[in-house]
Protein backbone atom coordinates (compact mmCIF):
# COMPACT_ATOMS: atom_id res chain seq x y z
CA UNK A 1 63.98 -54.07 58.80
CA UNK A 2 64.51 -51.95 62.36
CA UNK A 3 62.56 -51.84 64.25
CA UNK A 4 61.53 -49.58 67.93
CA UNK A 5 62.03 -51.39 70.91
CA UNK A 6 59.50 -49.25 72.86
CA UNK A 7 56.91 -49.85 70.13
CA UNK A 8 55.51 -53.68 68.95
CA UNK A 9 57.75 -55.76 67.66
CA UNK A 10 56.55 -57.56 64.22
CA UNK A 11 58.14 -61.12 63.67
CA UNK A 12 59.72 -61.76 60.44
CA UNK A 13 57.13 -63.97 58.07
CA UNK A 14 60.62 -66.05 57.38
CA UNK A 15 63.23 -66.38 60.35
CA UNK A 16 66.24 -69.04 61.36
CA UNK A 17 66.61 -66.82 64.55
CA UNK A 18 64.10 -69.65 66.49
CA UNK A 19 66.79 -72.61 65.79
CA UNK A 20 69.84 -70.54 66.34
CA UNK A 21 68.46 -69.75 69.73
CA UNK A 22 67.60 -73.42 70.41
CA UNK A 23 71.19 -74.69 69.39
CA UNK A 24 72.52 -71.73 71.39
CA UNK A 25 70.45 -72.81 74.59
CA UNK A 26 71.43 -76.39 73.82
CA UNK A 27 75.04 -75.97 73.23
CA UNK A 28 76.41 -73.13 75.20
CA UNK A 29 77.35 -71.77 78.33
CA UNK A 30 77.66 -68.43 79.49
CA UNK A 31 81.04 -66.89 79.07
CA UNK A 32 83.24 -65.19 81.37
CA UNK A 33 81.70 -63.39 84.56
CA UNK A 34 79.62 -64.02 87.49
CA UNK A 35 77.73 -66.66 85.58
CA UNK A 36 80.60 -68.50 83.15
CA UNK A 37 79.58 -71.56 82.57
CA UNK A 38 75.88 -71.55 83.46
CA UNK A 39 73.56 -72.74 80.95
CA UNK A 40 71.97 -69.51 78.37
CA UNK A 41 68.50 -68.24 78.61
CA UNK A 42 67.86 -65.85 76.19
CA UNK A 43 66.05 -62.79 77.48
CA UNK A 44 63.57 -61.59 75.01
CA UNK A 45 65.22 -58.47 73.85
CA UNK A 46 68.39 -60.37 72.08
CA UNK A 47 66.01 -62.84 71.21
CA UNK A 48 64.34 -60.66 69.18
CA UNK A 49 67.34 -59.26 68.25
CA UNK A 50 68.70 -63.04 66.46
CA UNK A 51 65.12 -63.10 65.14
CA UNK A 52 65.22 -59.98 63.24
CA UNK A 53 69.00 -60.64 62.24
CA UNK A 54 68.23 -64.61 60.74
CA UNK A 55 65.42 -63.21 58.66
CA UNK A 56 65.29 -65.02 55.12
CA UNK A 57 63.18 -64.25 52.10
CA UNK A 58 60.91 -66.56 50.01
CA UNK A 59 64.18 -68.12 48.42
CA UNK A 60 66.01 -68.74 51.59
CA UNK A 61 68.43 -66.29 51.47
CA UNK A 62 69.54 -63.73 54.35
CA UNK A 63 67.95 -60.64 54.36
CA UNK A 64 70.79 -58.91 57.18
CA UNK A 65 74.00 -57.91 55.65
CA UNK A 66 74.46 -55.45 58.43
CA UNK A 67 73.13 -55.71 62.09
CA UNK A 68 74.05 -53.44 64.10
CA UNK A 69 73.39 -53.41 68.04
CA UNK A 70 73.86 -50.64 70.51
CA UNK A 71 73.00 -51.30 74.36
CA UNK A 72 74.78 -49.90 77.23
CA UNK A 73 77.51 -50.74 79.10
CA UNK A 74 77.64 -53.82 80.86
CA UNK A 75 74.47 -54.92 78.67
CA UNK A 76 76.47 -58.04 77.94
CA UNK A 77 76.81 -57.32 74.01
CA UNK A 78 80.27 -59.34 73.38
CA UNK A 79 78.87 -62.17 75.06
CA UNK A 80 75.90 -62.30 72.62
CA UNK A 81 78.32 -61.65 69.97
CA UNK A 82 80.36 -64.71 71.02
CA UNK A 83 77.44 -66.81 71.02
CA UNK A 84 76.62 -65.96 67.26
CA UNK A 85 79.74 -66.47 66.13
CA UNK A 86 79.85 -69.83 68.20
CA UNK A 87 76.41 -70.66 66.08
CA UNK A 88 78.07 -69.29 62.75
CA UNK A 89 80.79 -71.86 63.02
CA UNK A 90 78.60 -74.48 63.86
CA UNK A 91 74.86 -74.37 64.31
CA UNK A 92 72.30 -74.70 61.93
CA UNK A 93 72.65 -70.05 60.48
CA UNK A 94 71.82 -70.91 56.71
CA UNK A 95 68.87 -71.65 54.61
CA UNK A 96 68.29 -75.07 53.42
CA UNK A 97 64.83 -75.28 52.36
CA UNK A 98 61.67 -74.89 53.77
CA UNK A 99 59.44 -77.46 55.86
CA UNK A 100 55.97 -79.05 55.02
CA UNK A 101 54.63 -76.00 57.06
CA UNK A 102 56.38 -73.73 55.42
CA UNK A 103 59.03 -72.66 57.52
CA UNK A 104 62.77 -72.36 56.78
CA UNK A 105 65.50 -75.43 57.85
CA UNK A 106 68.45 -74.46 58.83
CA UNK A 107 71.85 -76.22 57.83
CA UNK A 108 75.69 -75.14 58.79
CA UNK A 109 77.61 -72.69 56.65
CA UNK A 110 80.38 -74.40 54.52
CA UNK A 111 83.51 -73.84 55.83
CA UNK A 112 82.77 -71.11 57.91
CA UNK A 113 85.49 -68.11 58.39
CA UNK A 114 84.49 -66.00 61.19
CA UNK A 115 86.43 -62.55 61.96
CA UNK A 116 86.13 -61.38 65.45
CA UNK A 117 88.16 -57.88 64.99
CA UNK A 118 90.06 -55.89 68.39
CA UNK A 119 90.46 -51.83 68.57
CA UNK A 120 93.86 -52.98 70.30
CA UNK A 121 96.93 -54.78 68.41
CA UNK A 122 97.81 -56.67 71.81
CA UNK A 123 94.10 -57.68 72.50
CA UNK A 124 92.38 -60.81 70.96
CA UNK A 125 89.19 -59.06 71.62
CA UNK A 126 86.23 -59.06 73.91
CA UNK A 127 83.87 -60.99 71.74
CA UNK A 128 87.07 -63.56 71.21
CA UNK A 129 87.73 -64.19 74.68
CA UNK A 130 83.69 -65.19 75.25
CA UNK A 131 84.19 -67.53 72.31
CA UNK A 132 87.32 -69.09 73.25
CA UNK A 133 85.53 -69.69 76.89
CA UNK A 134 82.05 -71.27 75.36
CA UNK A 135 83.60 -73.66 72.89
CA UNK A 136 86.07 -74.82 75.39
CA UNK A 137 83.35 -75.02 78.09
CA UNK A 138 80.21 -77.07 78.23
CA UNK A 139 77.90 -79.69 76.13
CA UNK A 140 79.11 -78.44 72.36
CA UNK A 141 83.04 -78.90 73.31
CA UNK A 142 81.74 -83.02 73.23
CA UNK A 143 79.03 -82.46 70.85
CA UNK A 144 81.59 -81.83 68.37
CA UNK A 145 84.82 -83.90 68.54
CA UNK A 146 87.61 -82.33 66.54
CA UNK A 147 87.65 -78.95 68.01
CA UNK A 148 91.23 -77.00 68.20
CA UNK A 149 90.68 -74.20 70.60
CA UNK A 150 93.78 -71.91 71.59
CA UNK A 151 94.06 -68.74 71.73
CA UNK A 152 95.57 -67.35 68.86
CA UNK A 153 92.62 -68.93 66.43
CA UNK A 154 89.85 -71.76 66.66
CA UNK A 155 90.24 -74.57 64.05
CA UNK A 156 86.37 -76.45 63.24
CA UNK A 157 85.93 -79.80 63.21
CA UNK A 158 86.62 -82.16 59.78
CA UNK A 159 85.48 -82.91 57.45
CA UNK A 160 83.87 -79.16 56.51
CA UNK A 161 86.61 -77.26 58.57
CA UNK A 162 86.68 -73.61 58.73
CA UNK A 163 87.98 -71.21 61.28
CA UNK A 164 87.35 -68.41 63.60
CA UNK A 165 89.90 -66.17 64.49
CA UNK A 166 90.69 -62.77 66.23
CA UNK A 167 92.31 -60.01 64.56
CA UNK A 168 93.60 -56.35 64.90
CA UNK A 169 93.84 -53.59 62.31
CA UNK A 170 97.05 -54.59 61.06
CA UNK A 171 96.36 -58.49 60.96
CA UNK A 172 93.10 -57.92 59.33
CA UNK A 173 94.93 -55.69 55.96
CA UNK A 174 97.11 -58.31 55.79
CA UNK A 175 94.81 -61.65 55.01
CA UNK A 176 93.14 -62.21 51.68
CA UNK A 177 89.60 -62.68 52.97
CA UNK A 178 87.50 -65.49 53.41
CA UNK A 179 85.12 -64.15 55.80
CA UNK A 180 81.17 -65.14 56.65
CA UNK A 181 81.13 -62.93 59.30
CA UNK A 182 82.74 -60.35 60.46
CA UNK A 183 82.15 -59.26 64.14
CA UNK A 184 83.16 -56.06 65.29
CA UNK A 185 83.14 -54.93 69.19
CA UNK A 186 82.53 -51.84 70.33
CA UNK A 187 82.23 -49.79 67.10
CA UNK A 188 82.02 -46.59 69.26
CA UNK A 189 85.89 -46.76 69.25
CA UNK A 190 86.65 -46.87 65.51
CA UNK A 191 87.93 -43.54 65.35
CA UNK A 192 91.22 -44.31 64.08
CA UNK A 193 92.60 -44.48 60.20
CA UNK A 194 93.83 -47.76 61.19
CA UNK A 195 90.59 -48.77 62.67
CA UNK A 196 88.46 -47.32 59.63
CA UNK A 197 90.79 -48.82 57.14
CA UNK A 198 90.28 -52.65 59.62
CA UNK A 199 86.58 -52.40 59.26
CA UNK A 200 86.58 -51.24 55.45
CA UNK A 201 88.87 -54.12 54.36
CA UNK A 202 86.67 -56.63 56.60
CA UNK A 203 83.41 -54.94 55.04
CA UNK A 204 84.71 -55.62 51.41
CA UNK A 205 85.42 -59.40 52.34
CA UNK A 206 82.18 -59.86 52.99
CA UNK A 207 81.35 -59.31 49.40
CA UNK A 208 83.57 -62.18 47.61
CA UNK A 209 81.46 -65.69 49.28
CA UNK A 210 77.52 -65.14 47.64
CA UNK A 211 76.89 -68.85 48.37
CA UNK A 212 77.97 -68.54 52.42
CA UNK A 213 75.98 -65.30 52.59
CA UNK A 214 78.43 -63.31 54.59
CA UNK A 215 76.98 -60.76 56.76
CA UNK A 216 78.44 -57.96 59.66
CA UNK A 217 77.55 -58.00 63.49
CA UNK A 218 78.69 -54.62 64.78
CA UNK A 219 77.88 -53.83 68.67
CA UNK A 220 78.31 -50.67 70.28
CA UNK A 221 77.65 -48.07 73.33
CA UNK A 222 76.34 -45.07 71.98
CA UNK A 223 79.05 -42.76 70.56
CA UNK A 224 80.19 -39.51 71.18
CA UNK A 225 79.35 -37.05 68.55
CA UNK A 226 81.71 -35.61 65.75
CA UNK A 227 84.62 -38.17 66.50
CA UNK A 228 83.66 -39.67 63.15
CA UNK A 229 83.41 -43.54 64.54
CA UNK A 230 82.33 -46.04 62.42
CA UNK A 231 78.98 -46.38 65.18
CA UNK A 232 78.30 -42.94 64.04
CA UNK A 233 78.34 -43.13 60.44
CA UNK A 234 75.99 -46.21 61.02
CA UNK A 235 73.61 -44.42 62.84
CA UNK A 236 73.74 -42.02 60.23
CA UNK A 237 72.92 -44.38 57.54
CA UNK A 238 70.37 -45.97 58.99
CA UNK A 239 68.92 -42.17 59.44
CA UNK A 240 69.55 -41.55 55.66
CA UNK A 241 67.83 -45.26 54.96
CA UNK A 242 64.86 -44.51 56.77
CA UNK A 243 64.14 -40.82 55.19
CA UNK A 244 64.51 -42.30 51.73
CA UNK A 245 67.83 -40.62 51.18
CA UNK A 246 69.96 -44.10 50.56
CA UNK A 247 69.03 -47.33 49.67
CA UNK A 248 70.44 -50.11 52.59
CA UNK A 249 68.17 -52.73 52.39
CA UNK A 250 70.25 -55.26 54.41
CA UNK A 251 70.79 -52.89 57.12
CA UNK A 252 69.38 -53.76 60.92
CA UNK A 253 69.95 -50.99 63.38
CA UNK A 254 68.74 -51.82 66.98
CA UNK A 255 69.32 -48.96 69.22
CA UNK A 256 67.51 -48.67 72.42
CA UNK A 257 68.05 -45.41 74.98
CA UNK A 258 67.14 -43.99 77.90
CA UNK A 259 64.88 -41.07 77.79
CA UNK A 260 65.77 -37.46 78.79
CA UNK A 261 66.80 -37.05 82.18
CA UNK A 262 68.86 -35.28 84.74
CA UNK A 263 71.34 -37.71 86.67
CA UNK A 264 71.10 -35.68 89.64
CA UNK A 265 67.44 -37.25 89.69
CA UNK A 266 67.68 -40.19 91.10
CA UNK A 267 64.21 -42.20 91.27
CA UNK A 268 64.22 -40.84 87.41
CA UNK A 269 67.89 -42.46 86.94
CA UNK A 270 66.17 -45.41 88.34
CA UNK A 271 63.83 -45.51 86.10
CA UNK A 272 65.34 -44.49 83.04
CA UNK A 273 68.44 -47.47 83.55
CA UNK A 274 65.65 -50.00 84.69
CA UNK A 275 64.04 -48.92 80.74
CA UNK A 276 67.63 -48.88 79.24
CA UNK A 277 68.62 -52.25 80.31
CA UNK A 278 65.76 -54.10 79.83
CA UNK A 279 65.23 -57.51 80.99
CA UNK A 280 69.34 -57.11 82.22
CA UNK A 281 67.83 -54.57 85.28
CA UNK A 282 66.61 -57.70 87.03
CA UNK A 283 70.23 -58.77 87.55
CA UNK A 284 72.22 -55.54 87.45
CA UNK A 285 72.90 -53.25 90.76
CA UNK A 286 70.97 -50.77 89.68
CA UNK A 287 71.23 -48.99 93.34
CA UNK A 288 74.70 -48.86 92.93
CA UNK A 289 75.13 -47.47 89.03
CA UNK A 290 72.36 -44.51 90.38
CA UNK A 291 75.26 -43.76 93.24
CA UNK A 292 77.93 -43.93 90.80
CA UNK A 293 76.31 -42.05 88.28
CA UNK A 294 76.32 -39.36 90.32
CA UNK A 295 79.74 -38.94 90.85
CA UNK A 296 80.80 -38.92 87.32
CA UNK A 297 80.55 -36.44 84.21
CA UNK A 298 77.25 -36.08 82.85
CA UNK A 299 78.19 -36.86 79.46
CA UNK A 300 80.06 -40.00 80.26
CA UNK A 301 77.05 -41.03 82.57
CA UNK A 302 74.56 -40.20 79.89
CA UNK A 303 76.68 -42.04 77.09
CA UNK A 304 78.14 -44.87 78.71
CA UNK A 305 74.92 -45.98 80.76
CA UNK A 306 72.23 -44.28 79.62
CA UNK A 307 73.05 -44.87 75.60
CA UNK A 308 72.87 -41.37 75.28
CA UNK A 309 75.16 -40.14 72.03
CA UNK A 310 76.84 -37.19 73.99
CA UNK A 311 79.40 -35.26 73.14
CA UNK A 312 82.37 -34.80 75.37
CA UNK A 313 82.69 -31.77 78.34
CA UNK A 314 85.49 -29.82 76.37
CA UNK A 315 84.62 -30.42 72.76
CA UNK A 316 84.67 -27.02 71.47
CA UNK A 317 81.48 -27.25 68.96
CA UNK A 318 78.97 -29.20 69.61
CA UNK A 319 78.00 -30.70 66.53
CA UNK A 320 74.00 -29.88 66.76
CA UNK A 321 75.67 -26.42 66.41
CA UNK A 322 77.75 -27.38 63.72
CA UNK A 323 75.27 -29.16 61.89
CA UNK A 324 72.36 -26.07 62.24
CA UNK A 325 74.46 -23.77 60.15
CA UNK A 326 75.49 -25.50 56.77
CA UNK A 327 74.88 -23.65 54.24
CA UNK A 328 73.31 -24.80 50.55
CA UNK A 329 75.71 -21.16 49.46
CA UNK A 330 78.89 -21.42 47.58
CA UNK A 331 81.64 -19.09 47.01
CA UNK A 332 81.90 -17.06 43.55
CA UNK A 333 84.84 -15.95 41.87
CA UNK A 334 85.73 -12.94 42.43
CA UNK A 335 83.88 -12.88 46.23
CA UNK A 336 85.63 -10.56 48.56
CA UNK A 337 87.28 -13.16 51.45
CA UNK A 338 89.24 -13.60 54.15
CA UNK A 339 91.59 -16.30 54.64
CA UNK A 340 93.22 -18.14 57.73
CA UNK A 341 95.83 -20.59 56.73
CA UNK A 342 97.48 -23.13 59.56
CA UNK A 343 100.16 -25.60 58.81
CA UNK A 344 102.40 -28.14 59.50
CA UNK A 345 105.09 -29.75 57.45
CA UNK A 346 105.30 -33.10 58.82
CA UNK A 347 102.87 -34.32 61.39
CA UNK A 348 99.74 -33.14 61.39
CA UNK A 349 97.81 -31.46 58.41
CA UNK A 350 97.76 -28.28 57.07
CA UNK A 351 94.82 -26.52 55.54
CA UNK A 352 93.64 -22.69 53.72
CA UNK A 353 90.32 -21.85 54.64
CA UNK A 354 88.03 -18.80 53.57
CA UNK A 355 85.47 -16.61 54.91
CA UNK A 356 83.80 -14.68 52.56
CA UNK A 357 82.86 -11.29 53.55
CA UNK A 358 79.56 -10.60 53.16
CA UNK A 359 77.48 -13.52 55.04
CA UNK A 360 80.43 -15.43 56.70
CA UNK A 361 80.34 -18.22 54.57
CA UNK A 362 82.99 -20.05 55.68
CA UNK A 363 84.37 -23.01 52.69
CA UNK A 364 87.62 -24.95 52.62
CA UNK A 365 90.24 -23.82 49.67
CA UNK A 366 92.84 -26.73 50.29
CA UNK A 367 93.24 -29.32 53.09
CA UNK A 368 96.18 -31.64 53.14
CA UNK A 369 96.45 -34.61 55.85
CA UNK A 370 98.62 -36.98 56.98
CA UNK A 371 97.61 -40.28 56.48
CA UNK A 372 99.83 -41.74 59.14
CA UNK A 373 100.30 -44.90 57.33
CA UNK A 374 103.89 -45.82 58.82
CA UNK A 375 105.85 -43.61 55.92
CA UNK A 376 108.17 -40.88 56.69
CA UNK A 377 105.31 -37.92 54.66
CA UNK A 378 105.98 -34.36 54.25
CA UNK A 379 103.31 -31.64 52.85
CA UNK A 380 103.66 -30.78 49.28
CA UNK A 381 104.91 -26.88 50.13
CA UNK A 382 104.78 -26.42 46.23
CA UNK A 383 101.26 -27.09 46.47
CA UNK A 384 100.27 -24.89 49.11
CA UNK A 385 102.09 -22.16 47.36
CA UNK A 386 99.80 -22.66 44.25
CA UNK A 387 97.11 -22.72 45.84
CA UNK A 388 97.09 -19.81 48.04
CA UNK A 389 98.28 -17.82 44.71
CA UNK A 390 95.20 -19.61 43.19
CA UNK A 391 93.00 -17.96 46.26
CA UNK A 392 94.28 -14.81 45.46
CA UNK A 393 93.87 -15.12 41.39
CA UNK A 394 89.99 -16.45 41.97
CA UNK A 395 88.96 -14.31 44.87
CA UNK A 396 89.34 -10.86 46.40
CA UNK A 397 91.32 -11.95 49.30
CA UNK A 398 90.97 -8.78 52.00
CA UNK A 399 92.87 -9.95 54.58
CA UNK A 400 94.66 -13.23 55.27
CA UNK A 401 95.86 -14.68 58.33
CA UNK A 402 98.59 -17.14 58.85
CA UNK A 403 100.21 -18.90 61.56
CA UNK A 404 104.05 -18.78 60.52
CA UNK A 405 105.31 -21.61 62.72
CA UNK A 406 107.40 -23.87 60.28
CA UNK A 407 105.97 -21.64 57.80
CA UNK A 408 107.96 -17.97 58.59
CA UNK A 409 109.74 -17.96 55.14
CA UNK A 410 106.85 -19.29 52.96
CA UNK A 411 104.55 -16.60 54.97
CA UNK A 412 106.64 -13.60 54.53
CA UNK A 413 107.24 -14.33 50.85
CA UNK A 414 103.42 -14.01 50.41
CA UNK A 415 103.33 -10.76 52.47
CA UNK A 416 105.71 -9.56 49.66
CA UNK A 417 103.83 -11.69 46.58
CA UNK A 418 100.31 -10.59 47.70
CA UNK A 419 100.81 -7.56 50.24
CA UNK A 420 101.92 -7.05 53.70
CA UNK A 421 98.78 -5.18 53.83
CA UNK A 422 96.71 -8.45 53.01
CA UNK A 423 99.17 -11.50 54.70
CA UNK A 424 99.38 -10.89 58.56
CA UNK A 425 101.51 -13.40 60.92
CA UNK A 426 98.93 -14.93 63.61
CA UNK A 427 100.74 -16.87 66.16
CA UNK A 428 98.08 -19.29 67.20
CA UNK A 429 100.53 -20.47 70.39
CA UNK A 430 99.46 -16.77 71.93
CA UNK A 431 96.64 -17.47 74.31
CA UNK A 432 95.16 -13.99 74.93
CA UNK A 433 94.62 -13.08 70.53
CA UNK A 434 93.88 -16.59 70.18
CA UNK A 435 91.21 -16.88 72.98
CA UNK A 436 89.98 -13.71 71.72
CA UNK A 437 89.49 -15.27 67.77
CA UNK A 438 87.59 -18.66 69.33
CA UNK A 439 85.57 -16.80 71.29
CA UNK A 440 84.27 -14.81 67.94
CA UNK A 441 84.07 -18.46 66.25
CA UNK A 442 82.30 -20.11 68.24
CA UNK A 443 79.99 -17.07 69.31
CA UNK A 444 79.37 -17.11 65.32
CA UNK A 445 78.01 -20.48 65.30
CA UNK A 446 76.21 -19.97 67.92
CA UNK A 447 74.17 -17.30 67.11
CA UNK A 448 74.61 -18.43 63.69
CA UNK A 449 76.15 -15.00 62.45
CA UNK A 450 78.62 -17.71 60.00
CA UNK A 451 78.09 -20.77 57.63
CA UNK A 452 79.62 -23.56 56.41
CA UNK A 453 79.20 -25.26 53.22
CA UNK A 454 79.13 -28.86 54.67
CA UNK A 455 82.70 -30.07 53.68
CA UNK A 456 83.34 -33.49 55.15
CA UNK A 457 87.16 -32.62 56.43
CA UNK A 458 86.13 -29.41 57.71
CA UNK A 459 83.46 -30.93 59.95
CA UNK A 460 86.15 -33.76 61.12
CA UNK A 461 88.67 -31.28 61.78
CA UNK A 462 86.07 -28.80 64.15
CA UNK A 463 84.51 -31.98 65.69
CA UNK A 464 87.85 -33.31 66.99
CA UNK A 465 88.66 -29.77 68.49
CA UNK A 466 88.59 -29.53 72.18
CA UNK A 467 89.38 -26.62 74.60
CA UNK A 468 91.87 -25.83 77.14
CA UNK A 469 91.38 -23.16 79.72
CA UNK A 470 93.92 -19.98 79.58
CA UNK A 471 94.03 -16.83 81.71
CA UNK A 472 92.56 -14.91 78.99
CA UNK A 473 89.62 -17.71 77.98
CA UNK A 474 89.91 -20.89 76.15
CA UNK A 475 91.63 -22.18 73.21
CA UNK A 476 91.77 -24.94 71.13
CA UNK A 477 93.63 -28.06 71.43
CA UNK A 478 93.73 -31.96 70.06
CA UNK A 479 92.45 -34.66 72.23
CA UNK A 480 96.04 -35.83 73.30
CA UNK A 481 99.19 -34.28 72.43
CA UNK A 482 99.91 -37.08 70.11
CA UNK A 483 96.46 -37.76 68.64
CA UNK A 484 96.31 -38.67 64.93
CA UNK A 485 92.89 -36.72 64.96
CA UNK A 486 93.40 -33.69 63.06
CA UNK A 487 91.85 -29.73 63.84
CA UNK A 488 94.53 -27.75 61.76
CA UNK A 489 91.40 -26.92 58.95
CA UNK A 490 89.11 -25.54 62.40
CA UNK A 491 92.02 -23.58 63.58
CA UNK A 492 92.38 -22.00 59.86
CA UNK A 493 88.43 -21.84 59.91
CA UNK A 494 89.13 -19.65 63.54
CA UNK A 495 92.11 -17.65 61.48
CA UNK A 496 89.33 -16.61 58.70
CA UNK A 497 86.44 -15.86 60.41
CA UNK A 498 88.96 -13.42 63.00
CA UNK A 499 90.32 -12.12 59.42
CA UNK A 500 86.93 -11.34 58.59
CA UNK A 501 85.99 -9.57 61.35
CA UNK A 502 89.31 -7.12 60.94
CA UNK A 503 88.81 -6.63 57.33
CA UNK A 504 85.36 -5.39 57.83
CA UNK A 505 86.29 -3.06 60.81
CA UNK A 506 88.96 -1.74 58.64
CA UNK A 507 86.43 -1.30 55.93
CA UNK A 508 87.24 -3.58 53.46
CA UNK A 509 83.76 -5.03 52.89
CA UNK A 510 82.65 -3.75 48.94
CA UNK A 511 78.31 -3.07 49.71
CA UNK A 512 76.71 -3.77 46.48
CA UNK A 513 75.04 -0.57 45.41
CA UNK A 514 71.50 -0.89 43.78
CA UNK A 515 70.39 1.87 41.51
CA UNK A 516 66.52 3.54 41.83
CA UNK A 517 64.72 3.45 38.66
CA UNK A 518 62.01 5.75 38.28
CA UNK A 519 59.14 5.04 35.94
């Protein structure tokens, strides 16, 4: 089903992509920008694109449920978006048969309900506002009498009807679900519980109409790595589908990049944006972006233009670090560990991870997040108490550290429960010991001195760390002081591997002895 843009491109046997770019060419205009309202040419890359995404079997039926398309910035992906949903409402998407030569006929979708979803409640959306502009504009406004265009939704023409309308996270939860397609812009951004929860809803939608065929358009710059956006966990699917790993049959995944290369280059940055942007180079400034370019991060350079997935300047772990040291170990009862336990009541998350002793295996014992739905939420403190008593009961715990903000009285009853020799106070607010304990973390991934066993929170939390410069080094920090993006289990993870390293300079660490047998 995906195919390599840099390789040759096999036509589907089966395909309404030809006719959908015919009524397109016949019917629209270009949307907003320096060429609104001038008739559409489609270049060959998205015309391949609506080829590979109208492909039909033998029977008729759509063999997309999922097309995805990443291209970078400026490549003009909302505006194709608008056009497809402009054809979905109207144009000729659906099987109805198949000609005397054998190819497919295409017919309009019965009462078509089109989705075009916003990252931003006060936004009708990119690929909303090209839609609004094409239907309104040019030879399908009179081709089809009965249109109601405004801007809070688009009503279709009688006697089928339908409707196309824009919607945010909160709208989206809200509606029942009638959807044929659902389009969602700039996936790269979904990095948000309200944002995940928007396109899961949509995606399960798209499962109630068999006889429309509902499908998903997602487009997308390239994302930046560990920030868990729904463009990454596509990318990763479509990595899983192609090793054999899961089966996603309806799944199109066109992603075209830039090869390696250094921005301060620039007849290579040339080069490598003319490749990027295809048959878009011949009207982009492309002597201008290569000035630009040079005046602005790498990795926002690399990502944003080049389609690059880069991870941001100050994320603490890359995740190509991260990733290199899972583990296929597990922790045993009665391991010796070392624990580091962060927490808050109310706001963020709070989390008890360990470290076990011998090989730095580091595993998370118990993670609790908010799920910032709205509702006033407050961590289960009975529940942390078990389970740290259920660490020490199914472990030897060595040496545990905890940061006792909100948490002094819980922190020195465990001190007295468990040993005052065993619980230590770790103010993580105190840049020089903290600097000191991210410095050994991320030194241990590094040289890969510590594992992980793979958890899926645990990897969240450590990809949305980033760092913040101190006298004495770096520390850790959230993306924004009020970010909903949690790193309370990487700080713990930094609390056990720095308990670790004092419980085996104060000899704690058990050797198992082997004994010689002589024959």
């Amino acid at each position: 089903m995906p195919y390599a843009l840099d390789g040759r491109w096999t036509a589907p046997e089966f395909s309404l992509g030809y006719q959908v770019i015919d009524w397109i060419e016949a019917y629209l205009v270009h949307g907003p920008g320096d060429v609104q309202g001038q008739p559409i040419v489609m270049d060959r890359e998205y015309a391949r694109f609506i080829v590979d995404a109208y492909e039909v079997d033998r029977r008729g039926r759509r063999r997309v449920t999922r097309a995805f398309l990443s291209r970078p910035k400026g490549r003009a992906k909302s505006e194709l978006a608008g056009m497809l949903v402009c054809a979905e409402a109207l144009g000729p998407v659906r099987c109805d048969g198949f000609d005397a030569n054998g190819n497919p006929v295409g017919r309009p979708v019965t009462y078509p309900f089109i989705r075009c979803l916003a990252t931003e409640e006060s936004q009708a959306g990119n690929t909303y506002d090209n839609v609004h502009y094409m239907l309104s504009e040019g030879p399908v406004y009179d081709a089809y009498p009965g249109l109601d265009i405004n801007l809070a939704k688009v009503n279709l023409p009688q006697p089928g009807g339908g409707e196309i309308v824009p919607s945010s996270a909160s709208s989206a939860s809200k509606d029942g679900g009638k959807e044929t397609l659902g389009v969602f812009d700039e996936t790269h951004l979904y990095v948000t519980r309200e944002l995940r929860e928007m396109h899961k809803t949509v995606s399960r939608n798209l499962l109630k109409r068999k006889s429309a065929q509902p499908w998903a358009l997602e487009t997308s710059t390239m994302y930046a790595p560990g920030e868990d956006s729904i463009a990454e966990g596509m990318h990763s699917d479509f990595l899983k589908a192609t090793d054999g790993l899961i089966e996603h049959p309806g799944l199109l995944f066109d992603h075209k990049e830039a090869p390696p290369v250094s921005i301060r280059n620039k007849a290579e940055l040339r080069k490598a944006l003319r490749y990027v942007y295809g048959p878009a180079s011949e009207w982009m400034d492309l002597d201008r972006m290569v000035i630009e370019l040079q005046t602005m991060q790498e990795h926002e350079a690399k990502r944003y233009f080049l389609n690059q997935p880069t991870a941001t300047v100050d994320q603490a772990i890359e995740k190509e670090a991260w990733d290199a040291i899972v583990s296929e170990e597990t922790p045993k009862p009665g391991d010796q560990i070392a624990i580091g336990f962060d927490g808050s009541l109310r706001y963020d998350a709070t989390a008890i991870i360990g470290c076990r002793l011998s090989d730095g295996l580091v595993f998370p014992i118990a993670i609790w997040e908010n799920p910032h739905t709205g509702d006033d939420w407050e961590v289960d403190v009975l529940a942390v108490d078990a389970a740290m008593a259920k660490a020490f009961d199914e472990y030897r715990v060595e040496w545990a550290y905890a940061d006792p903000a909100y948490w002094q009285d819980i922190v020195g009853r465990w001190a007295i429960e468990f040993g005052d020799n065993h619980i230590f106070e770790f103010w993580t607010h105190r840049d020089t010991p903290m600097s000191t304990a991210v410095e050994r973390f991320r030194t241990g991934i590094q040289t890969q001195q510590i594992s992980h066993v793979g958890d899926a929170t645990l990897t969240r939390h450590v990809m949305n760390a980033r760092t913040r410069e101190v006298r004495a080094g770096v520390v850790l920090r959230k993306d924004t002081k009020k970010s909903k993006k949690h790193i309370d289990a990487c700080m713990a993870a930094v609390l056990a591997v720095e308990a670790r390293a004092d419980a085996i300079a104060d000899g704690r660490l058990r050797k198992k002895r082997y004994r010689a047998i002589s024959y």
